[in-house]
Protein backbone atom coordinates (compact mmCIF):
# COMPACT_ATOMS: atom_id res chain seq x y z
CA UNK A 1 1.61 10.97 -4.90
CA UNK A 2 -0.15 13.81 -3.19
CA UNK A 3 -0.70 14.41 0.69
CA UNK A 4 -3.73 13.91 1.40
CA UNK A 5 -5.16 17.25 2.94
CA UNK A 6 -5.45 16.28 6.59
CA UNK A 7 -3.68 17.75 10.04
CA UNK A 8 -1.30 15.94 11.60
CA UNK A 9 -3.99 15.62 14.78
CA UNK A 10 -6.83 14.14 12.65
CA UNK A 11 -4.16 11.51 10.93
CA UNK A 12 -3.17 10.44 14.76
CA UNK A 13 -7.08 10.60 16.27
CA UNK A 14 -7.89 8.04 12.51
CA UNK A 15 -4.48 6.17 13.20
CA UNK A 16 -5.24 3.56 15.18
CA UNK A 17 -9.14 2.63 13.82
CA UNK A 18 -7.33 2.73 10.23
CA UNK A 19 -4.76 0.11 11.53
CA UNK A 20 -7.04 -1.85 13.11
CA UNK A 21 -9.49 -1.76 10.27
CA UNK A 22 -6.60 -2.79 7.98
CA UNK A 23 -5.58 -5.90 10.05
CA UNK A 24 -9.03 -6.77 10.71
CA UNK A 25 -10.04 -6.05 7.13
CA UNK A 26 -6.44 -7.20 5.18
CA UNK A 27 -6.84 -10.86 7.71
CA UNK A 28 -10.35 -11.62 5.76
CA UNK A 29 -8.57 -10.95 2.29
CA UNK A 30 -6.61 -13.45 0.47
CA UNK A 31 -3.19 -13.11 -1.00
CA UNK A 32 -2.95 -13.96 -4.45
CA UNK A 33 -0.31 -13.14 -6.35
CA UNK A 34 3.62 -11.97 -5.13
CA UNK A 35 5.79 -10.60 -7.51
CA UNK A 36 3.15 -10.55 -10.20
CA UNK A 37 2.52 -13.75 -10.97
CA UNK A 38 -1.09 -15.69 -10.38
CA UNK A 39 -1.43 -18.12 -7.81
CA UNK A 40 -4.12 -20.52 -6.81
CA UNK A 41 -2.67 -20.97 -3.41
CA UNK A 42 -4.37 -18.48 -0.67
CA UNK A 43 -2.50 -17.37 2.16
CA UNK A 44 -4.32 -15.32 4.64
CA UNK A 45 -2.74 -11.59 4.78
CA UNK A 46 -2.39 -10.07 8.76
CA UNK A 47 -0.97 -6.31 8.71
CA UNK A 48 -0.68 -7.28 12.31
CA UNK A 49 1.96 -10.01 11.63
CA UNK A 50 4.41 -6.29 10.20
CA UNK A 51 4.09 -4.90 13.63
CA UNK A 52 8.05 -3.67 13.45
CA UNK A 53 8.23 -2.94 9.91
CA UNK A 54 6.45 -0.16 8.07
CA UNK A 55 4.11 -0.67 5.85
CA UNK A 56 2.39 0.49 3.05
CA UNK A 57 -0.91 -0.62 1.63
CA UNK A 58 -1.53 0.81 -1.26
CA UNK A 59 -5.06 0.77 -3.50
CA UNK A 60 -4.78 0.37 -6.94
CA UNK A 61 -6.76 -0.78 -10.27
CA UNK A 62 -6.27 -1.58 -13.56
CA UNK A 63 -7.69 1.56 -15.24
CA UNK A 64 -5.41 4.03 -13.27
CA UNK A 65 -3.12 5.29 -15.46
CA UNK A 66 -0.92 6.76 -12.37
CA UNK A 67 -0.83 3.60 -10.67
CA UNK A 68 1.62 2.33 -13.93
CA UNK A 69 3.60 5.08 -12.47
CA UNK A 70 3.61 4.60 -9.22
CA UNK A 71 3.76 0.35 -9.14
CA UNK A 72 7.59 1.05 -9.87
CA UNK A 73 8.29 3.53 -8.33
CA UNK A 74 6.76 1.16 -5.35
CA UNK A 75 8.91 -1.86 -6.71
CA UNK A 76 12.27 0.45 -6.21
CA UNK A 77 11.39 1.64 -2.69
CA UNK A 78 10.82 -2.45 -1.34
CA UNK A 79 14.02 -3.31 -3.33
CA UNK A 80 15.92 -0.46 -1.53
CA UNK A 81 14.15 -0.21 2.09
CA UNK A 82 13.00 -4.05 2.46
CA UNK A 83 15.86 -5.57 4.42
CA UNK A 84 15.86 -2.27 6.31
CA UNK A 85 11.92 -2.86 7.39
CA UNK A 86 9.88 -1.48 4.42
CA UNK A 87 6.97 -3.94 3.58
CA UNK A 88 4.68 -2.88 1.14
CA UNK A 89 1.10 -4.39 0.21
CA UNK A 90 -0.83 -3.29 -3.26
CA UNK A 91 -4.45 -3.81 -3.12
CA UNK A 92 -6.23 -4.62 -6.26
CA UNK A 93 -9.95 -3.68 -6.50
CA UNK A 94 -10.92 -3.94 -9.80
CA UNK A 95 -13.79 -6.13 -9.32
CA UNK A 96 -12.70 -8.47 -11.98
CA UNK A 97 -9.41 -10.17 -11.62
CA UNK A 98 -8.62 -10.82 -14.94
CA UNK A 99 -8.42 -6.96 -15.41
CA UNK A 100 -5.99 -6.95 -12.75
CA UNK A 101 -4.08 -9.45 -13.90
CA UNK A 102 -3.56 -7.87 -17.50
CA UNK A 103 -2.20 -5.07 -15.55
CA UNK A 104 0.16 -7.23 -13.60
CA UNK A 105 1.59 -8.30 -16.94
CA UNK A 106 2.49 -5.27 -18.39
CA UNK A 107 3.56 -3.71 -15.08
CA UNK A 108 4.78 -6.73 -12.98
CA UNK A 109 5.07 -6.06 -9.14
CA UNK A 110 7.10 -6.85 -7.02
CA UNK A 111 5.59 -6.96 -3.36
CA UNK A 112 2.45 -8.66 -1.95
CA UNK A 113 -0.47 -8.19 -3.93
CA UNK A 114 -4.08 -8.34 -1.70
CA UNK A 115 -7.55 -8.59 -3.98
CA UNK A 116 -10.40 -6.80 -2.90
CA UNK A 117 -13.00 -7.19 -6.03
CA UNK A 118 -16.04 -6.42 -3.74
CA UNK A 119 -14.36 -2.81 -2.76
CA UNK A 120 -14.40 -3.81 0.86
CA UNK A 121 -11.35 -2.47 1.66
CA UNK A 122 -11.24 0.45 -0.38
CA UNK A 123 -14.55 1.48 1.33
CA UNK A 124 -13.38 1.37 4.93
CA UNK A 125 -10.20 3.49 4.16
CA UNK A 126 -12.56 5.67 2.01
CA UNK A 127 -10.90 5.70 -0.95
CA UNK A 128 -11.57 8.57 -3.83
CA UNK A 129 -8.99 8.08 -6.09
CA UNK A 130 -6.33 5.78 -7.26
CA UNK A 131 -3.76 5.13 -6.33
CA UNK A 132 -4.10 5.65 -2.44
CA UNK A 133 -1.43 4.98 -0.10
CA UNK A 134 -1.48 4.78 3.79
CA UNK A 135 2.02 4.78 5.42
CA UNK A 136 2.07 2.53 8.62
CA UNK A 137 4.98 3.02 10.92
CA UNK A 138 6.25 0.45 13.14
CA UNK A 139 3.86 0.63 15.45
CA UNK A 140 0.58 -0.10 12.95
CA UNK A 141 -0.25 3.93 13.67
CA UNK A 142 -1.54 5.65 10.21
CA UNK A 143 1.60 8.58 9.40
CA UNK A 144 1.23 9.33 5.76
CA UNK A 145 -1.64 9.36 3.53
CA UNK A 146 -1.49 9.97 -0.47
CA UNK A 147 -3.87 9.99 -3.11
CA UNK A 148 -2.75 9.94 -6.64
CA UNK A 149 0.77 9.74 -7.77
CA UNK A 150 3.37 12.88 -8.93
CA UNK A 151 6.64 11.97 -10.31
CA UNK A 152 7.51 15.03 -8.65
CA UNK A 153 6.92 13.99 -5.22
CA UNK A 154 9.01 11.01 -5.66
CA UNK A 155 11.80 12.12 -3.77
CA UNK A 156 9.85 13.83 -0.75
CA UNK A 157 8.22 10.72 -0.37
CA UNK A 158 11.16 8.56 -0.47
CA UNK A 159 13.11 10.76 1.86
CA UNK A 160 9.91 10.41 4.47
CA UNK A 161 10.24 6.69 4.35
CA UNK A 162 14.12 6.87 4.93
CA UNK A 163 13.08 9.09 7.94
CA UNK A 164 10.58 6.31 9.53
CA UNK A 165 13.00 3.72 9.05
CA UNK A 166 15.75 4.98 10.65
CA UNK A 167 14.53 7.87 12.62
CA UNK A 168 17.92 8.69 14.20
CA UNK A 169 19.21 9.58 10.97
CA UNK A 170 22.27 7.24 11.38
């Protein structure tokens, strides 16, 4: 993953219309799948209903080859940080779901998957490559933004997340 080239001023002034574009945006989606496997039961998907936790949404699509990197690499961080507040969200937008779902079976996932086939989504967070990932802290305010994945930045990235879940470093 790759910072997004942005000061930490613009992130804060886009913070709160990203979060409450998301929650607007992420209530009108359906959930459809958790943990990679196809359901036909909907659930509506509030990134309101975190407010506590942090979150990441992340955008991804069949056809990036970095998102079959960075899906587990995702997987690992909910597994690790998840009873300590993590809560991530992947959101598909290839606009056919059966793409997606070929995906899903060679690289099974293992957090709450959100489907956005019309690009909706993607649009409103203006979205240029994939994956993108928008770090939420517990407050719904944008932090972190990164576009594209680097093994490399693994452990930055991981150690950023440790920081916004336990900011006291205890």
């Amino acid at each position: 993953m790759k910072l997004a080239s942005e000061s930490n001023g613009d992130r804060r002034a886009r913070a709160p219309a990203i979060a409450r574009i998301a929650a607007m945006l992420l209530s009108a989606l359906m959930v459809g799948t958790v943990s990679g496997e196809s359901s036909s039961v909907a659930a509506p998907l509030d990134l309101a209903r975190y407010r506590g936790r942090i979150v990441i949404v992340d955008l991804w699509a069949s056809w990036c080859k970095s998102c079959r990197q960075s899906i587990p690499w995702l997987n690992t961080m909910r597994e690790r940080y998840g009873a300590s507040g993590l809560t991530i969200i992947g959101v598909n937008v290839d606009a056919e779901r059966r793409d997606a779902d070929k995906l899903l079976r060679d690289v099974p996932i293992e957090f709450e998957i959100v489907f956005d086939p019309k690009g909706d989504l993607a649009r409103q967070f203006k979205v240029q490559a994939m994956p993108s990932t928008f770090v939420f802290d517990r407050t719904g305010h944008l932090v972190e933004t990164y576009v594209g994945f680097r093994d490399a930045k693994k452990d930055e990235h991981e150690a950023a997340l440790r920081n916004l879940l336990n900011p006291t470093g205890l």
